[in-house]
N, C-alpha and C. Protein backbone atom coordinates (compact mmCIF):
# COMPACT_ATOMS: atom_id res chain seq x y z
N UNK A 1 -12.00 6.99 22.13
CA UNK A 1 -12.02 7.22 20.68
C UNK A 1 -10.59 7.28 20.16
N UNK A 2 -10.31 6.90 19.40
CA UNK A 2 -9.14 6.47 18.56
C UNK A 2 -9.08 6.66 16.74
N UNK A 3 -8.08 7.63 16.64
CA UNK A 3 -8.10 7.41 14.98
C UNK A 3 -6.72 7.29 14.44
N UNK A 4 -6.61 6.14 13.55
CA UNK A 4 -5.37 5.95 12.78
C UNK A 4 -5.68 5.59 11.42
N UNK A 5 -4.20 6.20 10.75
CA UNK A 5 -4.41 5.86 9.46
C UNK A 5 -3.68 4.60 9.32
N UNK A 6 -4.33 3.68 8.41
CA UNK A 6 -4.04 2.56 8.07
C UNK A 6 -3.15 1.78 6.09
N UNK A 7 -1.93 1.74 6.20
CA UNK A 7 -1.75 1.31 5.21
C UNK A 7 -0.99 -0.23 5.04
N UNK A 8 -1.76 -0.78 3.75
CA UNK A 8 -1.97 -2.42 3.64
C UNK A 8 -1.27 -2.23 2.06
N UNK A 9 -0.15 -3.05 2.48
CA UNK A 9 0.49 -3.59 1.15
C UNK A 9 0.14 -5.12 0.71
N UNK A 10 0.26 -5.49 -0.29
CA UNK A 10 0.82 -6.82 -1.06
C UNK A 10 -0.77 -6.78 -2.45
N UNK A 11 -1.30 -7.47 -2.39
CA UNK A 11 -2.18 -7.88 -3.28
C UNK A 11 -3.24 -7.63 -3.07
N UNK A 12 -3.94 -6.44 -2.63
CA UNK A 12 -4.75 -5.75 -2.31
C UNK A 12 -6.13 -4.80 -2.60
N UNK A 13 -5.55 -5.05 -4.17
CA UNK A 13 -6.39 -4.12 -5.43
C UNK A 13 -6.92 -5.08 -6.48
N UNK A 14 -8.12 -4.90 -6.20
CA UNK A 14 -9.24 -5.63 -7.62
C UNK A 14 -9.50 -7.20 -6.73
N UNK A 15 -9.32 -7.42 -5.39
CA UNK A 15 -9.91 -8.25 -4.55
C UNK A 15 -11.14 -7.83 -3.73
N UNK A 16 -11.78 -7.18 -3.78
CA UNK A 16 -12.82 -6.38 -3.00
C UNK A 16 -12.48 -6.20 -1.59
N UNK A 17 -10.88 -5.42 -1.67
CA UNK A 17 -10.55 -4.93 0.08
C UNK A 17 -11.51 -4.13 0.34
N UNK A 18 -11.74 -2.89 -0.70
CA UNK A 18 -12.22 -1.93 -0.04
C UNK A 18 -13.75 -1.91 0.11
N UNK A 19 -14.31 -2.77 -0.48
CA UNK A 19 -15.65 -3.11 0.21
C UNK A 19 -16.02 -3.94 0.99
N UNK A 20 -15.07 -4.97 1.07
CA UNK A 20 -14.85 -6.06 2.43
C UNK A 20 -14.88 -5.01 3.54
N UNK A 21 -13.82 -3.62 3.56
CA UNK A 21 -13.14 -3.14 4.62
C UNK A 21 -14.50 -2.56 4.93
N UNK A 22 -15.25 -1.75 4.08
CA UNK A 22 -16.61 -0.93 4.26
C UNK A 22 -17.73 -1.57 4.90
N UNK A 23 -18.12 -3.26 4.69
CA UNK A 23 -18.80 -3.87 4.90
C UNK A 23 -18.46 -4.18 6.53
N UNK A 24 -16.74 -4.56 7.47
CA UNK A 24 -16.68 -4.76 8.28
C UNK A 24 -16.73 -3.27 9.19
N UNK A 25 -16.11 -1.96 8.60
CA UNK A 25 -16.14 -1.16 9.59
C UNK A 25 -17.46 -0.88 10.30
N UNK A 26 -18.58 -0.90 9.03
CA UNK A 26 -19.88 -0.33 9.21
C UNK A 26 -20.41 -1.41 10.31
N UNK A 27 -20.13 -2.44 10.61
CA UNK A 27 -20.51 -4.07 11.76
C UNK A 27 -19.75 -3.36 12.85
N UNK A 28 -18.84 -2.40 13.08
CA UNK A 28 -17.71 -2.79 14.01
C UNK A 28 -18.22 -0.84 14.23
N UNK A 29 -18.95 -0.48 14.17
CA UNK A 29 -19.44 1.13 14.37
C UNK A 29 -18.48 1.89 13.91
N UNK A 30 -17.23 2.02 13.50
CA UNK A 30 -16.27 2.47 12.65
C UNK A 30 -16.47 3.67 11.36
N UNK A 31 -15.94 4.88 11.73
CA UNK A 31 -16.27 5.83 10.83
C UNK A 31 -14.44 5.94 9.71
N UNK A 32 -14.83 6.71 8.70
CA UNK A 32 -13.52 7.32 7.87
C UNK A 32 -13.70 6.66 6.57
N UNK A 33 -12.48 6.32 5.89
CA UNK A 33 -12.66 6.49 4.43
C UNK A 33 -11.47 5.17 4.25
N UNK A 34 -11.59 4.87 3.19
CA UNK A 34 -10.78 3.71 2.40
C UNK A 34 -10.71 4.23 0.95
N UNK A 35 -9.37 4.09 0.49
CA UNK A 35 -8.83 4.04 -1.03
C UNK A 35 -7.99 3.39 -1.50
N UNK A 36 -8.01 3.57 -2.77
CA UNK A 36 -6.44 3.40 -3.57
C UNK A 36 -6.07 3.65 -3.72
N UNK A 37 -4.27 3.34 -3.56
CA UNK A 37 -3.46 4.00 -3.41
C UNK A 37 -2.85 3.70 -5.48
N UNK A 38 -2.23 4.94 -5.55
CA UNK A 38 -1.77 4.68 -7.14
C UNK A 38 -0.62 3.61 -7.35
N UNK A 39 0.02 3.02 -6.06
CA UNK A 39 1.13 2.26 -6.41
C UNK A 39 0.38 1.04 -5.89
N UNK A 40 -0.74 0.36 -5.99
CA UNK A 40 -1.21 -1.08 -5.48
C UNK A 40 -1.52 -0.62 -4.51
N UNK A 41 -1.54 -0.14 -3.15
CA UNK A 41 -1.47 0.06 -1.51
C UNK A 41 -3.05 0.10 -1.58
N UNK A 42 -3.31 0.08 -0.44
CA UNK A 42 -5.10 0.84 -0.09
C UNK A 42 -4.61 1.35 1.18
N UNK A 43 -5.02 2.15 1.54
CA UNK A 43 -5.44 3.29 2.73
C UNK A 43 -6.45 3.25 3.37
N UNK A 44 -6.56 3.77 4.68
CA UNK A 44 -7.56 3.68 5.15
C UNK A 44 -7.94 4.53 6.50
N UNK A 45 -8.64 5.43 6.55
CA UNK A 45 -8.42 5.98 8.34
C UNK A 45 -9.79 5.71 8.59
N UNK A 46 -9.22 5.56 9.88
CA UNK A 46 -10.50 4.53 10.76
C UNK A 46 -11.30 5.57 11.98
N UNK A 47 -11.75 5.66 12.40
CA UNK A 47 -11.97 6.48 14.18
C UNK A 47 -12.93 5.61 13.96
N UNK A 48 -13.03 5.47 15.79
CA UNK A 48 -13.84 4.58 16.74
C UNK A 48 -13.11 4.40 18.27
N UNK A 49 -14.06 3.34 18.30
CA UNK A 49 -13.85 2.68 19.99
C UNK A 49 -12.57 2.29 19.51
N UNK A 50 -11.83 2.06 20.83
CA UNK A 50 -10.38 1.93 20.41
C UNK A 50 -10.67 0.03 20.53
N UNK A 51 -11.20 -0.60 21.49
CA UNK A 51 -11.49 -1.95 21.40
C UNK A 51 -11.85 -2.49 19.62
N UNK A 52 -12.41 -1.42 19.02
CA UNK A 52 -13.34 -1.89 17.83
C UNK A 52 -12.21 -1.46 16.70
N UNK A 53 -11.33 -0.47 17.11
CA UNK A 53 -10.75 -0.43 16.19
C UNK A 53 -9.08 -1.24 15.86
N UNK A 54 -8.96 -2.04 16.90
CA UNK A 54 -8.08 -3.15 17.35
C UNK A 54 -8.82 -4.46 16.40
N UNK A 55 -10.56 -4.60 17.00
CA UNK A 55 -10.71 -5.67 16.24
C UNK A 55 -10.34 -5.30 14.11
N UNK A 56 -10.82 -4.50 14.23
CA UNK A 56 -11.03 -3.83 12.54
C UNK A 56 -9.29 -4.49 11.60
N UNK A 57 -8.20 -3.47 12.58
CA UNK A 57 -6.78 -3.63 12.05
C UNK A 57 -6.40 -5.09 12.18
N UNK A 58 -7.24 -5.96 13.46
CA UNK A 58 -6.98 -7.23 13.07
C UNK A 58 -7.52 -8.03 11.73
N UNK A 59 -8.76 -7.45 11.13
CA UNK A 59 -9.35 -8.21 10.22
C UNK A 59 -8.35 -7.31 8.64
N UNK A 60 -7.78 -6.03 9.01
CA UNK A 60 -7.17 -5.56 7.77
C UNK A 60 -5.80 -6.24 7.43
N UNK A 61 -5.06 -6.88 8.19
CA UNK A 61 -4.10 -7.71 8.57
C UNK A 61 -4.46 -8.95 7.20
N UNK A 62 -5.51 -9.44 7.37
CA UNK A 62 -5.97 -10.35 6.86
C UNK A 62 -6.97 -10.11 5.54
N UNK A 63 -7.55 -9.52 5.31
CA UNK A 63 -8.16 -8.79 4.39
C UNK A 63 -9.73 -9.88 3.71
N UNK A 64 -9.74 -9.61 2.68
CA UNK A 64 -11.38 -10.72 2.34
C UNK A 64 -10.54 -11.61 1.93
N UNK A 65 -11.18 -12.79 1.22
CA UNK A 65 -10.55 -14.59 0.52
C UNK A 65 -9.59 -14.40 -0.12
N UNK A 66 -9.50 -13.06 -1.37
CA UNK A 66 -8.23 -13.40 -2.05
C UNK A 66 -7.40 -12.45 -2.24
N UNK A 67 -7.38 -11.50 -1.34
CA UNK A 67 -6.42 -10.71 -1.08
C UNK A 67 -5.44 -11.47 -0.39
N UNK A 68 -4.28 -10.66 -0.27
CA UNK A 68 -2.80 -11.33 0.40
C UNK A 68 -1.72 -9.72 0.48
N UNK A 69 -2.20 -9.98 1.89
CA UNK A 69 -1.51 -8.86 2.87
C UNK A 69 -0.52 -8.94 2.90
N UNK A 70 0.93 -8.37 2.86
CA UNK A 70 2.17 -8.70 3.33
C UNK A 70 2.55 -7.54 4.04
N UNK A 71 2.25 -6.69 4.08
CA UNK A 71 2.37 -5.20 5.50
C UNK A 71 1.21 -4.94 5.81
N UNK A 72 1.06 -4.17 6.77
CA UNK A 72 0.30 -3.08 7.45
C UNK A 72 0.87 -2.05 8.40
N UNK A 73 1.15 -0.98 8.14
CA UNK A 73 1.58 -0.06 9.00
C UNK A 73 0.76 0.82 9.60
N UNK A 74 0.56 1.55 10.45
CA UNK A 74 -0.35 2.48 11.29
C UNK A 74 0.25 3.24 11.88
N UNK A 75 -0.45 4.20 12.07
CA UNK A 75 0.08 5.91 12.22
C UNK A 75 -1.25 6.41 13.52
N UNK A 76 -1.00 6.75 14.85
CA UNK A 76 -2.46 7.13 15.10
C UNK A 76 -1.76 8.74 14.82
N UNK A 77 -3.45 9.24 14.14
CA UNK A 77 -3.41 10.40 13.74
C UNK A 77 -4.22 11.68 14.95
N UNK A 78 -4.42 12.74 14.49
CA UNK A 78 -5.41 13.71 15.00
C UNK A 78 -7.00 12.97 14.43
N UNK A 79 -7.61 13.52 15.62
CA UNK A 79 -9.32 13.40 15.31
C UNK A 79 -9.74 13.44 14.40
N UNK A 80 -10.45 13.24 13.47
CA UNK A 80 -11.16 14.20 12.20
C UNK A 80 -12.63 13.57 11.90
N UNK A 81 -13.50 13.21 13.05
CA UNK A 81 -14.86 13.35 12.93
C UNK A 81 -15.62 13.00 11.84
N UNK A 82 -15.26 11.82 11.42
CA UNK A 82 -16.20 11.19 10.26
C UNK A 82 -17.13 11.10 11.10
N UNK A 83 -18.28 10.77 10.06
CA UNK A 83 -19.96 10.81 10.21
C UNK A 83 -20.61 9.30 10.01
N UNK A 84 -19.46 8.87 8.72
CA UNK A 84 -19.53 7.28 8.22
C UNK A 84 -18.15 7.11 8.06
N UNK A 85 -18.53 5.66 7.28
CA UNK A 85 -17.87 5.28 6.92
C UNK A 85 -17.76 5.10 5.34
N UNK A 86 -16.69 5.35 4.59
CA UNK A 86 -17.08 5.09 3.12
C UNK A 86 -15.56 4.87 1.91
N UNK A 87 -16.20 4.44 0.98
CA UNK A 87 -14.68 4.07 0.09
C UNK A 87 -14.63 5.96 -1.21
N UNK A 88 -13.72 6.08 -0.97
CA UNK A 88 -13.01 7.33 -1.69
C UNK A 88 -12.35 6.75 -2.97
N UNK A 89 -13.43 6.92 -4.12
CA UNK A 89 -12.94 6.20 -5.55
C UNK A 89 -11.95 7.47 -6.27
C-alpha cells in the first residue's frame, strides 16, 4: 500500500482532469481525493497497490484529450485510509 500526494501543472482546469482522474482511479482500485487548486494546479492523493498506483501517476502525467500537463510532482505521504475515491469541489 502506497500513498502520495500528487500535483499536475499546465492546463489542467475546465478539461475534465478531475473526473477523467475519478473515472481512472475508481478502474485502477485507487482510494483519496482530487481538487483544485486556486492557482490552475489540481491535486490529488492517491493510496493503493503501489503497482496501481504507478499505473494511475502514469495516466496523470498525461491527463484526458485536452488537457496539457507540463509538471507533475509527488510527495509519498503518511497513510490516511480513504474508503473511495472522490473529487473535493
Amino acid at each position: 500500500m502506497k500513498t502520495i500526494k500528487i500535483l499536475i501543472k499546465g492546463k489542467v482546469q475546465g478539461v475534465f482532469y478531475r473526473a477523467t482522474a475519478l473515472k481512472n482511479a475508481k478502474s485502477l482500485s485507487i482510494n483519496g481525493v482530487v481538487k483544485n487548486c486556486l492557482n490552475g494546479d489540481v491535486e490529488i492523493i492517491a493510496e493503493g497497490n503501489i503497482d496501481k498506483i504507478d499505473d494511475f501517476l502514469n495516466w496523470c502525467k498525461k491527463g484526458p484529450p485536452m488537457a496539457k500537463v507540463s509538471e507533475v510532482f509527488t510527495e509519498e505521504i503518511e497513510r490516511m485510509n480513504f474508503k473511495e475515491f472522490k473529487i473535493i469541489y
